[in-house]
PDB file of N, CA and C in Angstrom:
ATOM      1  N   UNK A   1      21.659  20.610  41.371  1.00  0.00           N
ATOM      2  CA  UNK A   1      22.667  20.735  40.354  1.00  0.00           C
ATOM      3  C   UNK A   1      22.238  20.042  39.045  1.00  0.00           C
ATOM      4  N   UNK A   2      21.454  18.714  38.953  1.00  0.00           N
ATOM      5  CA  UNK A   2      21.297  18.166  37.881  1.00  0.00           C
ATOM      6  C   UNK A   2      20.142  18.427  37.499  1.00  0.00           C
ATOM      7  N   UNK A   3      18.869  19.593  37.959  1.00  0.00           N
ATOM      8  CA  UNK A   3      17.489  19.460  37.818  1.00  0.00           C
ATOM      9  C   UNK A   3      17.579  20.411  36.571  1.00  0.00           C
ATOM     10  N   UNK A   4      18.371  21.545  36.702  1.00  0.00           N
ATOM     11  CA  UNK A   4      18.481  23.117  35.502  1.00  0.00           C
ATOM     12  C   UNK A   4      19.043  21.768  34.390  1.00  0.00           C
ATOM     13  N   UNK A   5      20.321  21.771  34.513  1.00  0.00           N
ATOM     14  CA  UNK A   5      20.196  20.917  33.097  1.00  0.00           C
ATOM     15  C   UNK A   5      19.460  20.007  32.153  1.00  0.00           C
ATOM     16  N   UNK A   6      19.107  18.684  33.398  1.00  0.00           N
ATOM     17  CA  UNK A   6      18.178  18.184  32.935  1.00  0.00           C
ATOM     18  C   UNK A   6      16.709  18.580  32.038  1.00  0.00           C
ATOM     19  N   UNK A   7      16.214  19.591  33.380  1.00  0.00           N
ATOM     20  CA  UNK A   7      15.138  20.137  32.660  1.00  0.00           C
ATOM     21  C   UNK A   7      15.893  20.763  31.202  1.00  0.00           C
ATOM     22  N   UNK A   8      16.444  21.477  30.925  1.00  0.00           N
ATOM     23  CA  UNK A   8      16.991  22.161  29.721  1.00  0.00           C
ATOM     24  C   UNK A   8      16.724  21.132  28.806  1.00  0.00           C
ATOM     25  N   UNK A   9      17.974  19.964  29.415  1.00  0.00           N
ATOM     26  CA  UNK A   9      17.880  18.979  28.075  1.00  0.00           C
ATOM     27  C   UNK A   9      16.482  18.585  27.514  1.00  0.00           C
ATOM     28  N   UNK A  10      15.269  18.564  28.586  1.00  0.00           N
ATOM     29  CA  UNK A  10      14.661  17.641  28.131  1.00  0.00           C
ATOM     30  C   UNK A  10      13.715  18.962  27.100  1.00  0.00           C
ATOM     31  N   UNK A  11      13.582  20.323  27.492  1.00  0.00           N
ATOM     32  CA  UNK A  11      12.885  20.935  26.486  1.00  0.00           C
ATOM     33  C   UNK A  11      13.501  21.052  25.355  1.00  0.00           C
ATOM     34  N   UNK A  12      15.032  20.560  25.454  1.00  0.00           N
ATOM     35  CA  UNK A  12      15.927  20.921  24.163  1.00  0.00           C
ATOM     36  C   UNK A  12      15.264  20.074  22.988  1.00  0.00           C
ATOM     37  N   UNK A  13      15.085  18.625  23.978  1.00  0.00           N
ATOM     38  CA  UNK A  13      14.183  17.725  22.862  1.00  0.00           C
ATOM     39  C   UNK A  13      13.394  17.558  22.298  1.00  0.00           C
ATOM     40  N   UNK A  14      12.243  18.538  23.218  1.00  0.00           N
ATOM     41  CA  UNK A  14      10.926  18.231  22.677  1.00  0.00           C
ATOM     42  C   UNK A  14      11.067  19.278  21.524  1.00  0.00           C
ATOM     43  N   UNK A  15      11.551  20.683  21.852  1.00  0.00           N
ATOM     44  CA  UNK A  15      11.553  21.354  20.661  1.00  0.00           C
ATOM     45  C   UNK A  15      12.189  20.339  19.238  1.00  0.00           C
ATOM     46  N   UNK A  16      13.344  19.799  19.489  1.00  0.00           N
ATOM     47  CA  UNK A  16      13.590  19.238  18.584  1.00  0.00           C
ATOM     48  C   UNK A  16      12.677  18.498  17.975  1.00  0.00           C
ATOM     49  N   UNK A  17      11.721  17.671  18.695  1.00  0.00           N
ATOM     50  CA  UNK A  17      11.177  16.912  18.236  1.00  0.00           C
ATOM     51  C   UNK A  17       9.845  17.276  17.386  1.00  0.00           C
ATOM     52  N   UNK A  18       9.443  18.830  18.093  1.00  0.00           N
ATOM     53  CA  UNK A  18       8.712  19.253  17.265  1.00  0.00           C
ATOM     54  C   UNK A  18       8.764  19.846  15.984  1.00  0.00           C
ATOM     55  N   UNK A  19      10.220  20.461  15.836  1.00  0.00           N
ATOM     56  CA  UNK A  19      10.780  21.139  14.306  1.00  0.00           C
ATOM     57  C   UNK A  19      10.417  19.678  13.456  1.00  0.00           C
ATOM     58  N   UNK A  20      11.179  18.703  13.904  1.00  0.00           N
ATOM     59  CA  UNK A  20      11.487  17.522  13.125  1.00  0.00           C
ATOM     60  C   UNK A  20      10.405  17.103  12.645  1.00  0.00           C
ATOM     61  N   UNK A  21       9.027  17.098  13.494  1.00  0.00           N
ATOM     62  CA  UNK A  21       7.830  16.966  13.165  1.00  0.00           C
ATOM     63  C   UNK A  21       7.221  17.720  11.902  1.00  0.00           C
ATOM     64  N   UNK A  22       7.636  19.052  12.168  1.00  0.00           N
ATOM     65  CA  UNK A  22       6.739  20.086  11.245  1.00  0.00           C
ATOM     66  C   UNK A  22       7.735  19.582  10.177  1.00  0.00           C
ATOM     67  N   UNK A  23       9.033  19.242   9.986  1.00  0.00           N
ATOM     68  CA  UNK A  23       9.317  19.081   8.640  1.00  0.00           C
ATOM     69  C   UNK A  23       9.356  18.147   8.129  1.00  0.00           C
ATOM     70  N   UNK A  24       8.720  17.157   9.011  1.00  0.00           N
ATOM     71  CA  UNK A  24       8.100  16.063   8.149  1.00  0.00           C
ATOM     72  C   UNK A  24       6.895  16.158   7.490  1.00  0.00           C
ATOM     73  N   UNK A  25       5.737  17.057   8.351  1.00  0.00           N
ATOM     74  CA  UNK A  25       4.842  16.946   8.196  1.00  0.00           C
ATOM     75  C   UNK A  25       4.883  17.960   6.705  1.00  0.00           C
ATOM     76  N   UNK A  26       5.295  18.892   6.838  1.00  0.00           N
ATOM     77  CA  UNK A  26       5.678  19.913   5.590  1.00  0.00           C
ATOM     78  C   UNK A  26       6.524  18.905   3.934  1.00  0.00           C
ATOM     79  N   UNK A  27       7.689  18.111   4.780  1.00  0.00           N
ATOM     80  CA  UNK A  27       7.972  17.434   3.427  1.00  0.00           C
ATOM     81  C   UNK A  27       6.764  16.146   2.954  1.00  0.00           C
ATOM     82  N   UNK A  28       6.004  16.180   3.647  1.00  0.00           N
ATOM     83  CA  UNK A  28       5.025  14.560   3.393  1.00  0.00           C
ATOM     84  C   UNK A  28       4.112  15.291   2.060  1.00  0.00           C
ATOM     85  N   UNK A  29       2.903  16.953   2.908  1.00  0.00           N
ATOM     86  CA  UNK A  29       2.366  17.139   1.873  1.00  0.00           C
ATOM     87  C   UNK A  29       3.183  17.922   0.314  1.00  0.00           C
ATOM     88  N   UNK A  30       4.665  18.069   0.767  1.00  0.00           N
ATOM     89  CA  UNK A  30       5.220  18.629  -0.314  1.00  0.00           C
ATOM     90  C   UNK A  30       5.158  17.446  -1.208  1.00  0.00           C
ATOM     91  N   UNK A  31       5.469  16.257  -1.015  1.00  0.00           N
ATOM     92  CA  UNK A  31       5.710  14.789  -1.307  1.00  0.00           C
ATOM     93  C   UNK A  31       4.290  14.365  -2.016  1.00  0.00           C
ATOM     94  N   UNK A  32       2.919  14.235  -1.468  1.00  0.00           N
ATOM     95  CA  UNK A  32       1.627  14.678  -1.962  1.00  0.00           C
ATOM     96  C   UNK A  32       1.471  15.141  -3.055  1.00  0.00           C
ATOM     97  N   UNK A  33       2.194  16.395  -2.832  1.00  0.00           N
ATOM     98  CA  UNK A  33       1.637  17.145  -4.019  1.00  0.00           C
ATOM     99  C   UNK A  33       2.653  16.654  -5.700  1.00  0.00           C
ATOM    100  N   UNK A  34       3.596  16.544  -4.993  1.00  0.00           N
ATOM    101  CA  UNK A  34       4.452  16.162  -6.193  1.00  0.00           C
ATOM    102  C   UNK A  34       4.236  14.893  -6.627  1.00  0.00           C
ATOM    103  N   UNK A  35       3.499  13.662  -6.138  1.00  0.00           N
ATOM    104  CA  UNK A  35       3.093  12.929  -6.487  1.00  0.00           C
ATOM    105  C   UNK A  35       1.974  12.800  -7.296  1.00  0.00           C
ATOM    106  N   UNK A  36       1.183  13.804  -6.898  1.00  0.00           N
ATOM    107  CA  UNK A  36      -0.424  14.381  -7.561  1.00  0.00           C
ATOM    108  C   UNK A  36       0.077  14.842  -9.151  1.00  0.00           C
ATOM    109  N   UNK A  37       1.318  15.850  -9.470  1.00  0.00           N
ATOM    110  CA  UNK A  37       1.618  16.092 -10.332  1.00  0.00           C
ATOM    111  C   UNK A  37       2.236  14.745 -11.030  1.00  0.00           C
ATOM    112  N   UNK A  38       3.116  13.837 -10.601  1.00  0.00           N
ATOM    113  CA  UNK A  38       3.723  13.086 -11.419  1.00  0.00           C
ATOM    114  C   UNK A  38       2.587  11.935 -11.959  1.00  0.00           C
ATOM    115  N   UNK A  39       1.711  11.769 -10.847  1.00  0.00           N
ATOM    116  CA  UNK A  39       0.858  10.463 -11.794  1.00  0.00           C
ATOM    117  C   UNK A  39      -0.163  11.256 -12.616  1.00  0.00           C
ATOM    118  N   UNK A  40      -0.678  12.432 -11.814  1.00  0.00           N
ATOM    119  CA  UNK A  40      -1.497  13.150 -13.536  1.00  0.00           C
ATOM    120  C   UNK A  40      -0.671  13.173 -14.831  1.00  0.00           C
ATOM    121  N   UNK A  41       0.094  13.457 -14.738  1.00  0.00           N
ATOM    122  CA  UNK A  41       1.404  13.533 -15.914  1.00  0.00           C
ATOM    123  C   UNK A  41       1.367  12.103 -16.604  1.00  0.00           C
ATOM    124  N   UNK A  42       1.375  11.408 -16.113  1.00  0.00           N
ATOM    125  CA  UNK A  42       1.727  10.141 -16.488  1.00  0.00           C
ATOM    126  C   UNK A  42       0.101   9.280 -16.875  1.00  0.00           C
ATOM    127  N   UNK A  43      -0.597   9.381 -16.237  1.00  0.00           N
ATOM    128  CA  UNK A  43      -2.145   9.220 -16.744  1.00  0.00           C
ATOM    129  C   UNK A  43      -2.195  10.174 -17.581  1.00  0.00           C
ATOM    130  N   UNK A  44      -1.889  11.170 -18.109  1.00  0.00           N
ATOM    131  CA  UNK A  44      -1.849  11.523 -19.419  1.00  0.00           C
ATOM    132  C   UNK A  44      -1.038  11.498 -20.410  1.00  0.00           C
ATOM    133  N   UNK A  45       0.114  10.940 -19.977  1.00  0.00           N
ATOM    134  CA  UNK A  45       1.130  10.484 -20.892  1.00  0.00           C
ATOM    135  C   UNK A  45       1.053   9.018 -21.326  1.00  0.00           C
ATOM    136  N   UNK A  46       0.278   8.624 -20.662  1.00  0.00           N
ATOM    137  CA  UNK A  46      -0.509   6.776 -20.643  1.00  0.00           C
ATOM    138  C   UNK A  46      -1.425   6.898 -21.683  1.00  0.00           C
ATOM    139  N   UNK A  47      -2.638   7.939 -21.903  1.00  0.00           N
ATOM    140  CA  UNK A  47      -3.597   8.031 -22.579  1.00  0.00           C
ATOM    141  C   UNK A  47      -2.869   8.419 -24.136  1.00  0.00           C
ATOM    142  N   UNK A  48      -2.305   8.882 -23.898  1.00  0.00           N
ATOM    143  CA  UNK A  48      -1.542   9.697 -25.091  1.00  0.00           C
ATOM    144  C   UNK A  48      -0.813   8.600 -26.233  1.00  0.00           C
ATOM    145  N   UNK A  49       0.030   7.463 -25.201  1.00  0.00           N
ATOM    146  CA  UNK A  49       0.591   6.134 -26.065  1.00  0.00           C
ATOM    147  C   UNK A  49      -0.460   5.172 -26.303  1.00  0.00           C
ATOM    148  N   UNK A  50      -1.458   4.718 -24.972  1.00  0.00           N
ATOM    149  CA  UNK A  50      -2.609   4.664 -25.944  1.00  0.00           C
ATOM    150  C   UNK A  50      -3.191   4.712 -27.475  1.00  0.00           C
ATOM    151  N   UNK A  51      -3.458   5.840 -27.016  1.00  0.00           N
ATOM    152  CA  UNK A  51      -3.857   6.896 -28.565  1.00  0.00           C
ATOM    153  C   UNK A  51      -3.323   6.670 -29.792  1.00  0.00           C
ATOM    154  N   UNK A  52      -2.147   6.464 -29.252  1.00  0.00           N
ATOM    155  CA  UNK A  52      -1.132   6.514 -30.589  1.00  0.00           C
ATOM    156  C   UNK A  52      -1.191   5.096 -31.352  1.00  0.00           C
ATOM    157  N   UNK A  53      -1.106   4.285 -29.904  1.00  0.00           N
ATOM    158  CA  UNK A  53      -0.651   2.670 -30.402  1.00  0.00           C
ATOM    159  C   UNK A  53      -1.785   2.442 -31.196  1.00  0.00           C
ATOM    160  N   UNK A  54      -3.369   3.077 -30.494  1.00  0.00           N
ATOM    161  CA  UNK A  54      -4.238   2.618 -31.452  1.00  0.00           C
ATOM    162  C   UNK A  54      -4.373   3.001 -32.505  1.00  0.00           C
ATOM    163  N   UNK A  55      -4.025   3.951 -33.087  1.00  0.00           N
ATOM    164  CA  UNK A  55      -3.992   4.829 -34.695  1.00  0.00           C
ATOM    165  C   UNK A  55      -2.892   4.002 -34.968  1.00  0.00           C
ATOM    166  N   UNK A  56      -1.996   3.404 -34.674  1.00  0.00           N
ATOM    167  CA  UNK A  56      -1.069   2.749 -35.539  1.00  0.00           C
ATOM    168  C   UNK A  56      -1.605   1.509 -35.741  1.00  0.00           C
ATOM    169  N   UNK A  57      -2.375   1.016 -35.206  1.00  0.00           N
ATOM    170  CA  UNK A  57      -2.950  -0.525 -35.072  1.00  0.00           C
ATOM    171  C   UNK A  57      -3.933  -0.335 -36.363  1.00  0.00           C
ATOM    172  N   UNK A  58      -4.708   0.927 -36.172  1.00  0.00           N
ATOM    173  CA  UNK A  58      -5.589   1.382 -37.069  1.00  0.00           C
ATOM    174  C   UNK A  58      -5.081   1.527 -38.817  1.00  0.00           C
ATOM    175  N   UNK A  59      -3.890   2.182 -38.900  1.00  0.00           N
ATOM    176  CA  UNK A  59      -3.373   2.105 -39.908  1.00  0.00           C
ATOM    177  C   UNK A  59      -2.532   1.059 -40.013  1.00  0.00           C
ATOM    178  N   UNK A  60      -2.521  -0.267 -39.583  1.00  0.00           N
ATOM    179  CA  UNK A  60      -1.881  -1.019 -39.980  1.00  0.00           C
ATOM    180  C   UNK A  60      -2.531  -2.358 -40.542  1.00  0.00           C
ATOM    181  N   UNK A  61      -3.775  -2.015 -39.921  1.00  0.00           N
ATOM    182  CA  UNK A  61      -5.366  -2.447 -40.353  1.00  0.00           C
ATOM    183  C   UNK A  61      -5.541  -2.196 -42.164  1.00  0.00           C
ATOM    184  N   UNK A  62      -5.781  -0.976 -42.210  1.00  0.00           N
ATOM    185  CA  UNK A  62      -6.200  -0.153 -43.138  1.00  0.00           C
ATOM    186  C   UNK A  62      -5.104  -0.413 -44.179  1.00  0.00           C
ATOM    187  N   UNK A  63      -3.735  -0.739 -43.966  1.00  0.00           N
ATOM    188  CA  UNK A  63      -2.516  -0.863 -45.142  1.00  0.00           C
ATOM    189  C   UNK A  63      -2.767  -2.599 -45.053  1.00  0.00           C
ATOM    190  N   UNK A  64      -2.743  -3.365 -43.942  1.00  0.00           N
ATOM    191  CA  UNK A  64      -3.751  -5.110 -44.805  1.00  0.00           C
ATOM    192  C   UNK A  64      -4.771  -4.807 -45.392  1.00  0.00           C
ATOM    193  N   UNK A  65      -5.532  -3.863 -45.349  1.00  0.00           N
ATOM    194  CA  UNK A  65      -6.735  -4.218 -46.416  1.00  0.00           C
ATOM    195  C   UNK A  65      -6.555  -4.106 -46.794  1.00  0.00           C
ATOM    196  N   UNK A  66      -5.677  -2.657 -47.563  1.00  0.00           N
ATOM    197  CA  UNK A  66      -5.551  -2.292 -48.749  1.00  0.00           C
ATOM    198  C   UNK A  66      -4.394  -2.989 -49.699  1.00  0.00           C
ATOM    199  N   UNK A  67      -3.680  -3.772 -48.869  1.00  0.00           N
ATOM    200  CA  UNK A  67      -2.948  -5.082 -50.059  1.00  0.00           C
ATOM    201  C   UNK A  67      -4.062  -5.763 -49.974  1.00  0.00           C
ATOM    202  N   UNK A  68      -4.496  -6.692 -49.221  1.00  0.00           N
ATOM    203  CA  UNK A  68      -5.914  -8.064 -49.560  1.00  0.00           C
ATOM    204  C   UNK A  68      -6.407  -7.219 -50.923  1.00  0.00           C
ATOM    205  N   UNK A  69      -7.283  -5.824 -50.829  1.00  0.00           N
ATOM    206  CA  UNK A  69      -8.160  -5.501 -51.889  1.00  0.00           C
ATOM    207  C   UNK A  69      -7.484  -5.512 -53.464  1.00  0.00           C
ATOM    208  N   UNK A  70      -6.180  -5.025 -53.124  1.00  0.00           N
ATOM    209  CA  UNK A  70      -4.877  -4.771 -54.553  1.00  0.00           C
ATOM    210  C   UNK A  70      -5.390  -6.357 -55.049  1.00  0.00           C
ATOM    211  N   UNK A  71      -4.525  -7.070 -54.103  1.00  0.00           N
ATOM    212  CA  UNK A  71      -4.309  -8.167 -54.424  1.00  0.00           C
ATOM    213  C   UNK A  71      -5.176  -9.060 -54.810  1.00  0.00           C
ATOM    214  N   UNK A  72      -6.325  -9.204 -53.960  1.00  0.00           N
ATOM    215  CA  UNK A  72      -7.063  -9.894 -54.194  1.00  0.00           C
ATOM    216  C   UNK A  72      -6.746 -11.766 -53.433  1.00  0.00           C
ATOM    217  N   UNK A  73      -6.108 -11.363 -53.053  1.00  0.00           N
ATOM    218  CA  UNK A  73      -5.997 -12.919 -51.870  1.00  0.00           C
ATOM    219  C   UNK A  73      -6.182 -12.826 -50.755  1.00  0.00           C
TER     220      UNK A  73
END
């Protein structure tokens, strides 16, 4: 009497346990990949303020010299 159920239950689980598996394993490299996109994004959105900060550093260079030279002090 308890062997049909049992057995049932216990394949009920493993299947379960295997869906649960594949959609982990499916959300991990979905997770991967969207991570791959967000830090490329951002290593180029890094390079980019970079870039910028230094052209402003650059012209802020270039506007002291050019009072020192006006001026002459």
């Amino acid at each position: 009497m308890f062997c049909v159920p049992k057995a049932a239950l216990l394949h009920g689980k493993s299947v379960g346990f295997a869906m649960q598996k594949s959609r982990f394993r499916s959300a991990k490299s979905k997770l991967l990949f969207l991570f791959g996109i967000i830090f490329t994004k951002s290593r180029r959105f890094l390079g980019f303020v970079i870039e910028f900060l230094g052209i402003l550093v650059f012209l802020d260079f270039i506007d002291e010299l050019a009072v020192f030279l006006v001026l002459g002090a």
